[in-house]
PDB file of N, CA and C in Angstrom:
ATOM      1  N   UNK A   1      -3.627   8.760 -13.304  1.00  0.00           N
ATOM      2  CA  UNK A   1      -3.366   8.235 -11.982  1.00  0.00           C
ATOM      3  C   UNK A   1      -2.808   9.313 -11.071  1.00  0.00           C
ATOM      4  N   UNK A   2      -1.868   9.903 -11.713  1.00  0.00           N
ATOM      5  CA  UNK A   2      -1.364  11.349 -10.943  1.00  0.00           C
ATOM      6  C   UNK A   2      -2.471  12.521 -10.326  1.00  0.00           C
ATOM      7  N   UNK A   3      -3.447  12.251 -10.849  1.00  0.00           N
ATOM      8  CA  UNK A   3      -4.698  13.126 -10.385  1.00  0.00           C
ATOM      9  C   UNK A   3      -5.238  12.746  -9.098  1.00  0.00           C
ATOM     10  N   UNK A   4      -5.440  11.481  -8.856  1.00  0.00           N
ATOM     11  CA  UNK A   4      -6.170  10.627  -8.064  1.00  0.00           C
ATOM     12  C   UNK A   4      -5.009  10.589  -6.704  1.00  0.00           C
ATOM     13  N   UNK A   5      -3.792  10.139  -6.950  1.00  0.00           N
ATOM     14  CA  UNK A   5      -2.920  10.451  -5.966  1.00  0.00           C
ATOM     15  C   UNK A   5      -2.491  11.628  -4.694  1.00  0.00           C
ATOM     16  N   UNK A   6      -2.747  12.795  -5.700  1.00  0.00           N
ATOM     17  CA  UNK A   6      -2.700  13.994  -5.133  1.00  0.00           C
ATOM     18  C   UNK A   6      -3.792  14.514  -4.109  1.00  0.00           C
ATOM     19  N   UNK A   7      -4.756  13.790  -4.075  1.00  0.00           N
ATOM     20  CA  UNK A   7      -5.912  14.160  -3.137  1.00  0.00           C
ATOM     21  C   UNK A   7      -5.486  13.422  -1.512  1.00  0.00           C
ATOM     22  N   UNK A   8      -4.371  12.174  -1.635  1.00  0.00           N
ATOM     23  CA  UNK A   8      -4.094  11.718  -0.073  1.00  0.00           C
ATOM     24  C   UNK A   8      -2.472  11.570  -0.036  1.00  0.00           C
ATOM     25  N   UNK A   9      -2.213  12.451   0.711  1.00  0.00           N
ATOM     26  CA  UNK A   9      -0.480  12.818   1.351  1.00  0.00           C
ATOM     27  C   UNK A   9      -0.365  12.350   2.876  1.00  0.00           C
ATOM     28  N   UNK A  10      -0.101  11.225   2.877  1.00  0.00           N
ATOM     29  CA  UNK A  10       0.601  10.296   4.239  1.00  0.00           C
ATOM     30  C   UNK A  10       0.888  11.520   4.932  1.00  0.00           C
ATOM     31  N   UNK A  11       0.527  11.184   6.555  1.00  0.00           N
ATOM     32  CA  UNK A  11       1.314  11.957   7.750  1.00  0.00           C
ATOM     33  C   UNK A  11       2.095  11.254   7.911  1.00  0.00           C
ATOM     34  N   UNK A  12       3.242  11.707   8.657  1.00  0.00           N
ATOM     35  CA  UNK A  12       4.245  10.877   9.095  1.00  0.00           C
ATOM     36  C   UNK A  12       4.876   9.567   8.579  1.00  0.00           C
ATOM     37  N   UNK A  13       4.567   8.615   9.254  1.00  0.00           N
ATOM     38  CA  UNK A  13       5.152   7.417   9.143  1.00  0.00           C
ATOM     39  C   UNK A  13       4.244   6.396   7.888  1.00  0.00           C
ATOM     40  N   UNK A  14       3.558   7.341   7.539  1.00  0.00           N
ATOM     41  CA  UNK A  14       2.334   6.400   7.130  1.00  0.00           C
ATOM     42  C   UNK A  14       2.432   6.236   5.557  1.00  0.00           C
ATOM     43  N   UNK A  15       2.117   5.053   4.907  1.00  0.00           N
ATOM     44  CA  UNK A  15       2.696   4.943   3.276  1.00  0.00           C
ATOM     45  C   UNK A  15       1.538   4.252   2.929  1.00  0.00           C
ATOM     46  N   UNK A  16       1.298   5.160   1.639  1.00  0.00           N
ATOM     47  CA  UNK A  16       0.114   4.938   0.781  1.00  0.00           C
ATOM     48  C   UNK A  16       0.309   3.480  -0.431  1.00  0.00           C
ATOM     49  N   UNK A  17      -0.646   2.112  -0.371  1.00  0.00           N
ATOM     50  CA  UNK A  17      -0.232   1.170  -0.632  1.00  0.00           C
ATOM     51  C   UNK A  17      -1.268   0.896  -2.234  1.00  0.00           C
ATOM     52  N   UNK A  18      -1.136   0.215  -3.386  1.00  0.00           N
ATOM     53  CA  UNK A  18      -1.897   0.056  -4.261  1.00  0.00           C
ATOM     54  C   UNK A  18      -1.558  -1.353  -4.148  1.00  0.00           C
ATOM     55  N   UNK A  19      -2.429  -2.035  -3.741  1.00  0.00           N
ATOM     56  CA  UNK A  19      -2.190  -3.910  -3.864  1.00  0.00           C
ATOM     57  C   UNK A  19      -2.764  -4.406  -5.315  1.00  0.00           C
ATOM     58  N   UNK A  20      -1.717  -5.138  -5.516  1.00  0.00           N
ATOM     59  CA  UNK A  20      -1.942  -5.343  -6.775  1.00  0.00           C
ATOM     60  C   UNK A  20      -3.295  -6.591  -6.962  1.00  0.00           C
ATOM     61  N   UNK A  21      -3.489  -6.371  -8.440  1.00  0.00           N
ATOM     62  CA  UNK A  21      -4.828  -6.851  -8.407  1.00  0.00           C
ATOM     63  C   UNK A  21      -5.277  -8.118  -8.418  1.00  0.00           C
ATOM     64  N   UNK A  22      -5.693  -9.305  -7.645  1.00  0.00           N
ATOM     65  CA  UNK A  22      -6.180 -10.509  -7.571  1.00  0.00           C
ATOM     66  C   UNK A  22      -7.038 -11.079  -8.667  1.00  0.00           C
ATOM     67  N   UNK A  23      -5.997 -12.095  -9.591  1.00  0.00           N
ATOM     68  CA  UNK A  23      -6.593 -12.567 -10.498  1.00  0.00           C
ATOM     69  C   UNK A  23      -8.195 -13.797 -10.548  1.00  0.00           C
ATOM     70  N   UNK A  24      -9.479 -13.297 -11.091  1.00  0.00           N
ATOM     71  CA  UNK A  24     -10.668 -13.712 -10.495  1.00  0.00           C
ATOM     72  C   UNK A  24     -11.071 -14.624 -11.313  1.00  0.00           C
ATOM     73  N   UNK A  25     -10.320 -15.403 -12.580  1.00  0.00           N
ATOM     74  CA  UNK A  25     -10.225 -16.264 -13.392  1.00  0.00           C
ATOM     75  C   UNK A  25      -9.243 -17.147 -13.525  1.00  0.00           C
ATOM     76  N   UNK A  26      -9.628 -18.521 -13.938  1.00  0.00           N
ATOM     77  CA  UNK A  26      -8.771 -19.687 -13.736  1.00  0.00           C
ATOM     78  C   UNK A  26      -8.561 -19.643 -15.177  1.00  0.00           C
ATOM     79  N   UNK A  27      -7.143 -20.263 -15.306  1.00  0.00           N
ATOM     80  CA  UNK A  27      -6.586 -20.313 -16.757  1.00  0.00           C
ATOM     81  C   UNK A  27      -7.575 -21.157 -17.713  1.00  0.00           C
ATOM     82  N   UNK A  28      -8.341 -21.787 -17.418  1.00  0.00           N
ATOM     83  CA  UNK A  28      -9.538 -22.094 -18.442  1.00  0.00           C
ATOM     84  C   UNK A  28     -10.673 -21.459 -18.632  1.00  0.00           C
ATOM     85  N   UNK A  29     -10.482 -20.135 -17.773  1.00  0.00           N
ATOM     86  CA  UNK A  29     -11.729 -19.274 -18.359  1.00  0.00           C
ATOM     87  C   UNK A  29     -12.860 -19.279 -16.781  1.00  0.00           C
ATOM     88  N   UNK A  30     -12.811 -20.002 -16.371  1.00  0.00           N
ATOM     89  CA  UNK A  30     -13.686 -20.057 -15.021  1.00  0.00           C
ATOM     90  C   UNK A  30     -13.842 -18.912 -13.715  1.00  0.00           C
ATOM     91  N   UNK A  31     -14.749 -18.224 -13.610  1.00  0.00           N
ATOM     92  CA  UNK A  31     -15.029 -16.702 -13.006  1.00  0.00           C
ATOM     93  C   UNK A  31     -14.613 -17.288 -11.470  1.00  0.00           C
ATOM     94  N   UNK A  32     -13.949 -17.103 -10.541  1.00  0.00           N
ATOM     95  CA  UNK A  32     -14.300 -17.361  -9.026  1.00  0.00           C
ATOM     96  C   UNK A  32     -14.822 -16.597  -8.119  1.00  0.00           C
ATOM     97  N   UNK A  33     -15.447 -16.587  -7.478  1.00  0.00           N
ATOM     98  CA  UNK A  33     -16.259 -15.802  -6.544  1.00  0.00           C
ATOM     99  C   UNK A  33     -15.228 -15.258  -6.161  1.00  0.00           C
ATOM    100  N   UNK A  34     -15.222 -13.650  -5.369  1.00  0.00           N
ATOM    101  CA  UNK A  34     -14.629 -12.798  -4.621  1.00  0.00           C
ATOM    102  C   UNK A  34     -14.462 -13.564  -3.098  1.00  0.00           C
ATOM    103  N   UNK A  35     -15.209 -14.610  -2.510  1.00  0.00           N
ATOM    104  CA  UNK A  35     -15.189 -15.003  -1.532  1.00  0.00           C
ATOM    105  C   UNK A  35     -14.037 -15.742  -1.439  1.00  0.00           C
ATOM    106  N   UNK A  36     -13.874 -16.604  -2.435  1.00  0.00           N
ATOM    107  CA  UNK A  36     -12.874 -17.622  -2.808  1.00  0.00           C
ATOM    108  C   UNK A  36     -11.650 -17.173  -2.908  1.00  0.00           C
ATOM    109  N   UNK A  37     -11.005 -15.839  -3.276  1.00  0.00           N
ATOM    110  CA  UNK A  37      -9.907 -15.608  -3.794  1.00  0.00           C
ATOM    111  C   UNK A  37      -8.973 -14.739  -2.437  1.00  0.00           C
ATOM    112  N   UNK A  38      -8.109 -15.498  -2.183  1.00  0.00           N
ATOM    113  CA  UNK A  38      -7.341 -14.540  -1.094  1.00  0.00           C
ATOM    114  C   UNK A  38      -6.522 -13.150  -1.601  1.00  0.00           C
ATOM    115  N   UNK A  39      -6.608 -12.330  -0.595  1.00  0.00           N
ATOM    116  CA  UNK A  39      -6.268 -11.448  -0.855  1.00  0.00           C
ATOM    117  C   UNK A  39      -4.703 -10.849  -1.441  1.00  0.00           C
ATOM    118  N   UNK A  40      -4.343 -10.082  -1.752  1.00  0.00           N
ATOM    119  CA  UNK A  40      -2.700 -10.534  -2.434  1.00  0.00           C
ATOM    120  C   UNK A  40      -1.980  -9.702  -1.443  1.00  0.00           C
ATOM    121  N   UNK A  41      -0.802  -9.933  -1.014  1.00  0.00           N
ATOM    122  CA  UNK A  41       0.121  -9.481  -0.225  1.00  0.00           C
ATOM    123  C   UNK A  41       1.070  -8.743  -0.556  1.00  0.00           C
ATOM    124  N   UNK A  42       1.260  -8.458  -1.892  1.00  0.00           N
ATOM    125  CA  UNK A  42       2.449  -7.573  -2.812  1.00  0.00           C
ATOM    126  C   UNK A  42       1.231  -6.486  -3.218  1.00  0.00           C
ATOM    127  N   UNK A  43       2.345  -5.238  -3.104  1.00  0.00           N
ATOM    128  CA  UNK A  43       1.498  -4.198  -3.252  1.00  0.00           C
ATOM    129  C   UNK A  43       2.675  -2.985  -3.626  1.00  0.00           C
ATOM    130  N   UNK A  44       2.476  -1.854  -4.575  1.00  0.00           N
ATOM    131  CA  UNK A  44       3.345  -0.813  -4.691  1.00  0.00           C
ATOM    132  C   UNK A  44       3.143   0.438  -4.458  1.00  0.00           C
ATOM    133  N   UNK A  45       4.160   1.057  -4.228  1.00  0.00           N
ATOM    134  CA  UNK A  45       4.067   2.293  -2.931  1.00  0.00           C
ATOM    135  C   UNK A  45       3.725   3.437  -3.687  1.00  0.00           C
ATOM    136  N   UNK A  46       2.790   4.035  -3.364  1.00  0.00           N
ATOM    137  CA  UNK A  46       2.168   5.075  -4.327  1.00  0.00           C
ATOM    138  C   UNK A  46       2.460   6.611  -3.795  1.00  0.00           C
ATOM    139  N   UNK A  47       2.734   6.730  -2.411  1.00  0.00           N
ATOM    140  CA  UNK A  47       3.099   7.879  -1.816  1.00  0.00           C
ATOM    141  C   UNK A  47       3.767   7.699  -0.279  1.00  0.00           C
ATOM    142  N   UNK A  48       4.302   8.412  -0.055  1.00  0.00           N
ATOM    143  CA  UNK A  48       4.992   8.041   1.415  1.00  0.00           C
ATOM    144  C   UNK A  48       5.223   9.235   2.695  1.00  0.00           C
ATOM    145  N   UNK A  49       5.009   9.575   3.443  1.00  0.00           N
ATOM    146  CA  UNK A  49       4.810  10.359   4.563  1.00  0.00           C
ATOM    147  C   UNK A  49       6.233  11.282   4.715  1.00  0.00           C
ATOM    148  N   UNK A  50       6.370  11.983   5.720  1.00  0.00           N
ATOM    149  CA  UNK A  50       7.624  12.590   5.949  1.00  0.00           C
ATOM    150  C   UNK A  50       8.750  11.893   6.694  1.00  0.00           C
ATOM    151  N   UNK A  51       8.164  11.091   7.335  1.00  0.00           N
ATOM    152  CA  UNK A  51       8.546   9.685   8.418  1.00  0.00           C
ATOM    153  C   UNK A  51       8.162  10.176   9.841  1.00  0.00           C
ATOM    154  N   UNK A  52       8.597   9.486  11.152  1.00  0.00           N
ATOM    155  CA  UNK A  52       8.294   9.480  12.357  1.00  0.00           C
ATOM    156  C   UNK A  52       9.081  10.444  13.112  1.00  0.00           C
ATOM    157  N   UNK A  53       8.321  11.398  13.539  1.00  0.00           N
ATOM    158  CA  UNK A  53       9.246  12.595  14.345  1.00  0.00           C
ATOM    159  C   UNK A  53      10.366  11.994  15.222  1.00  0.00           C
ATOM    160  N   UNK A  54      11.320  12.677  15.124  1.00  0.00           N
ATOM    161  CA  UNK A  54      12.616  12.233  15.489  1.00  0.00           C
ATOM    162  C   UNK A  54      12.391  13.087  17.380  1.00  0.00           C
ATOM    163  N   UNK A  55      12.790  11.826  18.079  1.00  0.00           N
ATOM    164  CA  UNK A  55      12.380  11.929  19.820  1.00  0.00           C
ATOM    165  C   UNK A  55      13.661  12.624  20.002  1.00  0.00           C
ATOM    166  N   UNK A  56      14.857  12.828  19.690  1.00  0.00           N
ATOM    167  CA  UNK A  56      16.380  13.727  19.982  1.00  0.00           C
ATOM    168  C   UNK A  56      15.901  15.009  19.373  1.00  0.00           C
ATOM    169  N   UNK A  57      15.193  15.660  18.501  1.00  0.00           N
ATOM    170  CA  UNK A  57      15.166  17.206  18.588  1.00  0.00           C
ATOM    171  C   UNK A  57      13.993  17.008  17.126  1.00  0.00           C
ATOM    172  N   UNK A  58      14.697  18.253  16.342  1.00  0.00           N
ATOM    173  CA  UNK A  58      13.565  18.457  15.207  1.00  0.00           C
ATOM    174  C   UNK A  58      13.983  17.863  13.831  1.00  0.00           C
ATOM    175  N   UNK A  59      12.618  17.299  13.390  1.00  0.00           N
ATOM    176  CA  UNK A  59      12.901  16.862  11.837  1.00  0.00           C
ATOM    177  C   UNK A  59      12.477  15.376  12.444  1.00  0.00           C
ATOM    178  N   UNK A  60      12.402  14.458  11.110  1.00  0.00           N
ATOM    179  CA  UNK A  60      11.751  13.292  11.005  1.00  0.00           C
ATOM    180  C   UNK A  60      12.910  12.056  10.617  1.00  0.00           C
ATOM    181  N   UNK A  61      12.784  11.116  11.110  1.00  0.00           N
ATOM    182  CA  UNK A  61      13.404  10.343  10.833  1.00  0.00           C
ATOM    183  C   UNK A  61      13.476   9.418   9.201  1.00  0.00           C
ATOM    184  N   UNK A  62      13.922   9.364   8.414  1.00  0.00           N
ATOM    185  CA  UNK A  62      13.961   8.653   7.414  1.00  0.00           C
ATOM    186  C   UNK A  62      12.888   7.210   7.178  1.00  0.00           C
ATOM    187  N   UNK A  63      12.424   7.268   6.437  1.00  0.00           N
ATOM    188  CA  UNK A  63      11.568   6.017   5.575  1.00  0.00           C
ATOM    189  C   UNK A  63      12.146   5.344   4.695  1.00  0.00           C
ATOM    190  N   UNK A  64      12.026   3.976   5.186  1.00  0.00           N
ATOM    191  CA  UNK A  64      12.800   3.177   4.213  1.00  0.00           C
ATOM    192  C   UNK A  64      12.309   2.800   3.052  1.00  0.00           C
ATOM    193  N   UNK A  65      11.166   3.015   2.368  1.00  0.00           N
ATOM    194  CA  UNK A  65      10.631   2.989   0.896  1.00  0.00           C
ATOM    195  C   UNK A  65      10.445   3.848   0.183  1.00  0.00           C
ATOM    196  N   UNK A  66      10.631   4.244  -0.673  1.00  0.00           N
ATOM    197  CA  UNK A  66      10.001   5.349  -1.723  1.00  0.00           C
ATOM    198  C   UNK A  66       9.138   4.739  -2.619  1.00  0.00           C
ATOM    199  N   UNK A  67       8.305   6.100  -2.997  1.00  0.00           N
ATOM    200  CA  UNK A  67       7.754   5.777  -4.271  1.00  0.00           C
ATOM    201  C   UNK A  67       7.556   4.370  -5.296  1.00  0.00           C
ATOM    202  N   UNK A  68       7.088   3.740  -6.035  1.00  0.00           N
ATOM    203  CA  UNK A  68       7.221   3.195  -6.715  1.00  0.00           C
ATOM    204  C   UNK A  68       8.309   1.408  -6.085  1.00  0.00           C
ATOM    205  N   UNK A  69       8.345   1.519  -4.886  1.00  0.00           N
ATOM    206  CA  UNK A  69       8.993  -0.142  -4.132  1.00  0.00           C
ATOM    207  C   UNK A  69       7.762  -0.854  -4.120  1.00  0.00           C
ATOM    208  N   UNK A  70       7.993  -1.944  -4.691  1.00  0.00           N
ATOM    209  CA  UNK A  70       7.247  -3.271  -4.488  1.00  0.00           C
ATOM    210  C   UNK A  70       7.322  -4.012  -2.903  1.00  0.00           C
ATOM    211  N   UNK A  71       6.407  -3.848  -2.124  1.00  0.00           N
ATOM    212  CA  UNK A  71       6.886  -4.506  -1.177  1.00  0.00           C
ATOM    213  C   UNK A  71       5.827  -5.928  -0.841  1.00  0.00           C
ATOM    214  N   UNK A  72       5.858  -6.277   0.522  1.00  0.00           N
ATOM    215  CA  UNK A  72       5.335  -7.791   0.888  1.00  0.00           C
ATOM    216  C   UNK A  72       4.597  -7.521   2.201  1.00  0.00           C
ATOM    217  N   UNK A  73       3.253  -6.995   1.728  1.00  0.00           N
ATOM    218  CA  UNK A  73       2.250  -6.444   3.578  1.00  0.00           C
ATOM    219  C   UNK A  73       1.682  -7.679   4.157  1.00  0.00           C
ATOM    220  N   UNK A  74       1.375  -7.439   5.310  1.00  0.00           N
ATOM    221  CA  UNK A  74       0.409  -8.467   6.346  1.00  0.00           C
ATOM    222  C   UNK A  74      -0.803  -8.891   5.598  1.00  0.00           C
ATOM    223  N   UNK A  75      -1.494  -9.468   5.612  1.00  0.00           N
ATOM    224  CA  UNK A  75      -2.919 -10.598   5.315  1.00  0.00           C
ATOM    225  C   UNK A  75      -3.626  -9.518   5.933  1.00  0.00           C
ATOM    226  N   UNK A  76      -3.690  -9.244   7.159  1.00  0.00           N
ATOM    227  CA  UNK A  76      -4.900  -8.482   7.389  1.00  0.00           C
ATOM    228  C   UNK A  76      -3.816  -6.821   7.978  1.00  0.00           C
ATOM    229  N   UNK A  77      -5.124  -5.889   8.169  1.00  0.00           N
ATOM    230  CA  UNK A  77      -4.402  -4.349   8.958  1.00  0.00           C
ATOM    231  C   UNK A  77      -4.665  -3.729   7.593  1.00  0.00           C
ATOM    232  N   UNK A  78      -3.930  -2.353   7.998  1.00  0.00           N
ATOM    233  CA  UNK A  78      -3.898  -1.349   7.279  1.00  0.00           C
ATOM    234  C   UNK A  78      -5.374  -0.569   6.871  1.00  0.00           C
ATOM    235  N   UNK A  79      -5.537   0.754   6.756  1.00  0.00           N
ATOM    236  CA  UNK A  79      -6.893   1.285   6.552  1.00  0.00           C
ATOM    237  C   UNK A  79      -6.908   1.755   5.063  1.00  0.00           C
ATOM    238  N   UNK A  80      -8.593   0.691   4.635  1.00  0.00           N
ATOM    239  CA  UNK A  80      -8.721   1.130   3.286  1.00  0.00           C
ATOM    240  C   UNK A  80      -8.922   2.478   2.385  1.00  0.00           C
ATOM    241  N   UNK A  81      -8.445   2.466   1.843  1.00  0.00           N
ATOM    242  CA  UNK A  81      -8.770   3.880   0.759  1.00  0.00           C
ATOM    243  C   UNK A  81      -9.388   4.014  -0.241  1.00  0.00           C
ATOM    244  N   UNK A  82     -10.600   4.538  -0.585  1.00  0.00           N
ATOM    245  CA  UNK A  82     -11.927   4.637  -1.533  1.00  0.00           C
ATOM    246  C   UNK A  82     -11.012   5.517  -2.382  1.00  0.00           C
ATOM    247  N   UNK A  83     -10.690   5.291  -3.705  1.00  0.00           N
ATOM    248  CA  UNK A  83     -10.753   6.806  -4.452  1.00  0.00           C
ATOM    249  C   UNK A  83     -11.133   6.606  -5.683  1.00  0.00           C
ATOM    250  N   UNK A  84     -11.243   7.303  -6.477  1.00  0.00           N
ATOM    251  CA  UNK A  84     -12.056   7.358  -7.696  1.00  0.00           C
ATOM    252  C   UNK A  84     -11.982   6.666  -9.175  1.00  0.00           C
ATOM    253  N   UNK A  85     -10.818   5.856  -9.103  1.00  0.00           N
ATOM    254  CA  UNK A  85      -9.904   4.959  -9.792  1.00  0.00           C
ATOM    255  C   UNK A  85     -10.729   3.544  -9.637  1.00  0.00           C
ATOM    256  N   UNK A  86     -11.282   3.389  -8.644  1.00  0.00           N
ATOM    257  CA  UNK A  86     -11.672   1.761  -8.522  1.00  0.00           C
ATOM    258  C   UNK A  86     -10.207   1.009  -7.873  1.00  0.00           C
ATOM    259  N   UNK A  87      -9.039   1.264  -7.552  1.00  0.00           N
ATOM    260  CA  UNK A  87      -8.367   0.471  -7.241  1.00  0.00           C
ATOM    261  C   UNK A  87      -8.054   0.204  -6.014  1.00  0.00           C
ATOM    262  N   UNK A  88      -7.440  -1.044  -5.004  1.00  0.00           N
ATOM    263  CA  UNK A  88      -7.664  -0.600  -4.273  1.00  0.00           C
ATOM    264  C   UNK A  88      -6.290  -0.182  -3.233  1.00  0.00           C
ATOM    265  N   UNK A  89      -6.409   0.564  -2.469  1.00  0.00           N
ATOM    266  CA  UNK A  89      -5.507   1.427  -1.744  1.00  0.00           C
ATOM    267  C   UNK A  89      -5.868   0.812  -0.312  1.00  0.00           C
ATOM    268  N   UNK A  90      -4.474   0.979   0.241  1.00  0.00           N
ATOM    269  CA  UNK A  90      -4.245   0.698   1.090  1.00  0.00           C
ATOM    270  C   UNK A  90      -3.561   1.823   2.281  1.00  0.00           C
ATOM    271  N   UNK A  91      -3.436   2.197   3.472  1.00  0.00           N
ATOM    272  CA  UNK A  91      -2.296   3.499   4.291  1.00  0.00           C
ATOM    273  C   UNK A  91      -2.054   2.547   5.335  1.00  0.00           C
ATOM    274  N   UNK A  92      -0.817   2.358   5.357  1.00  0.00           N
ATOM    275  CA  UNK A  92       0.127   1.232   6.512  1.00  0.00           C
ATOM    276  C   UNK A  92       0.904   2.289   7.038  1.00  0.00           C
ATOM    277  N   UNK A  93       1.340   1.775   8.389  1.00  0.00           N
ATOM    278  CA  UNK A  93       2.746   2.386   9.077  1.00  0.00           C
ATOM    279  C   UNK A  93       3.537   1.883   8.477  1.00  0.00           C
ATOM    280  N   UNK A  94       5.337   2.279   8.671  1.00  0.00           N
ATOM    281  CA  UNK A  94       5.597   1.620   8.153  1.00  0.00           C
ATOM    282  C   UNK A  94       6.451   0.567   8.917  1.00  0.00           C
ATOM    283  N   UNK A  95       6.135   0.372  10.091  1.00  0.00           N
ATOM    284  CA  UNK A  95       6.635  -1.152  10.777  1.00  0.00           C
ATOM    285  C   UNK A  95       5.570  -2.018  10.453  1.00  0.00           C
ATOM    286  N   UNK A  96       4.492  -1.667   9.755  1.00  0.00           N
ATOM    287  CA  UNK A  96       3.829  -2.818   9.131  1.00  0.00           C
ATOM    288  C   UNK A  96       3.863  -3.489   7.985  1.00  0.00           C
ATOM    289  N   UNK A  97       4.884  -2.906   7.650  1.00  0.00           N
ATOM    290  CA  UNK A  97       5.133  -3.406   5.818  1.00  0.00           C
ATOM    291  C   UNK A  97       6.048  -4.847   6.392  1.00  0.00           C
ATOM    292  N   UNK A  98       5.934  -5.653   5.120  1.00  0.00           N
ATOM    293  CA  UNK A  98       7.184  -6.802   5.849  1.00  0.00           C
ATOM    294  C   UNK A  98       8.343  -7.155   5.316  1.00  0.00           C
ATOM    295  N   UNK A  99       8.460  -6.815   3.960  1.00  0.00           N
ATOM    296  CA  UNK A  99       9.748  -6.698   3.799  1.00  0.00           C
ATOM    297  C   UNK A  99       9.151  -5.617   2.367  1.00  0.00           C
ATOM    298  N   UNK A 100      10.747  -5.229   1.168  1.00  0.00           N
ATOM    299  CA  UNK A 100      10.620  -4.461   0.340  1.00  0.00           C
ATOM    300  C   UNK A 100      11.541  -5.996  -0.877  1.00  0.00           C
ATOM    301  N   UNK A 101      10.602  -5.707  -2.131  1.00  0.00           N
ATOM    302  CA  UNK A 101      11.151  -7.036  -3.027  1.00  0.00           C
ATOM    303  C   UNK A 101      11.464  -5.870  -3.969  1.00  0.00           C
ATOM    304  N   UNK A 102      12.865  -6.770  -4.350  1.00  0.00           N
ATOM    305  CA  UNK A 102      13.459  -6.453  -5.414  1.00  0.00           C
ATOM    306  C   UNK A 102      13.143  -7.565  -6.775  1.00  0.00           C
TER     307      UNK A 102
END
């Protein structure tokens, strides 16, 4: 996984998302269409930017997630990320995240 990561490094404000994976079977075994299944809203933070240039002088302002936070994103937004893993990725700002779960 560490291989696959290293190819996309967030600018700024921007945090690299892995949504976790939407289960496509019903506890009796029954396949559901991809159409059918909503998308999942918990997702964990796979890389994170430098944060948002700081408007009082030089250097960036702090990001409130690191690495490895479980957090709670919007239903729709954020731009998808193809990479070679099959999984899927997500790059949010980060006033688009909605909260961080503990």
């Amino acid at each position: 996984m560490s291989n696959v990561i290293k190819k996309v490094i967030p600018m700024l404000d921007r945090i690299l998302i892995q949504r976790f994976e939407v289960k496509t079977t019903t506890a009796g075994g029954i396949l559901l269409p991809e159409e059918s299944v909503p998308k999942e809203m918990q997702g964990v933070v796979v890389a994170v930017g430098p944060g948002a240039r700081n408007p009082a002088g030089a250097g960036h302002l702090s990001v409130g997630v690191k690495e490895g936070d479980r957090v709670l994103l919007p239903k729709y937004g954020g731009t998808k990320v193809d990479m070679d893993d099959k999984r899927e990725y997500v790059l949010f700002r980060e006033s688009d995240i909605l909260a961080k779960l503990e």
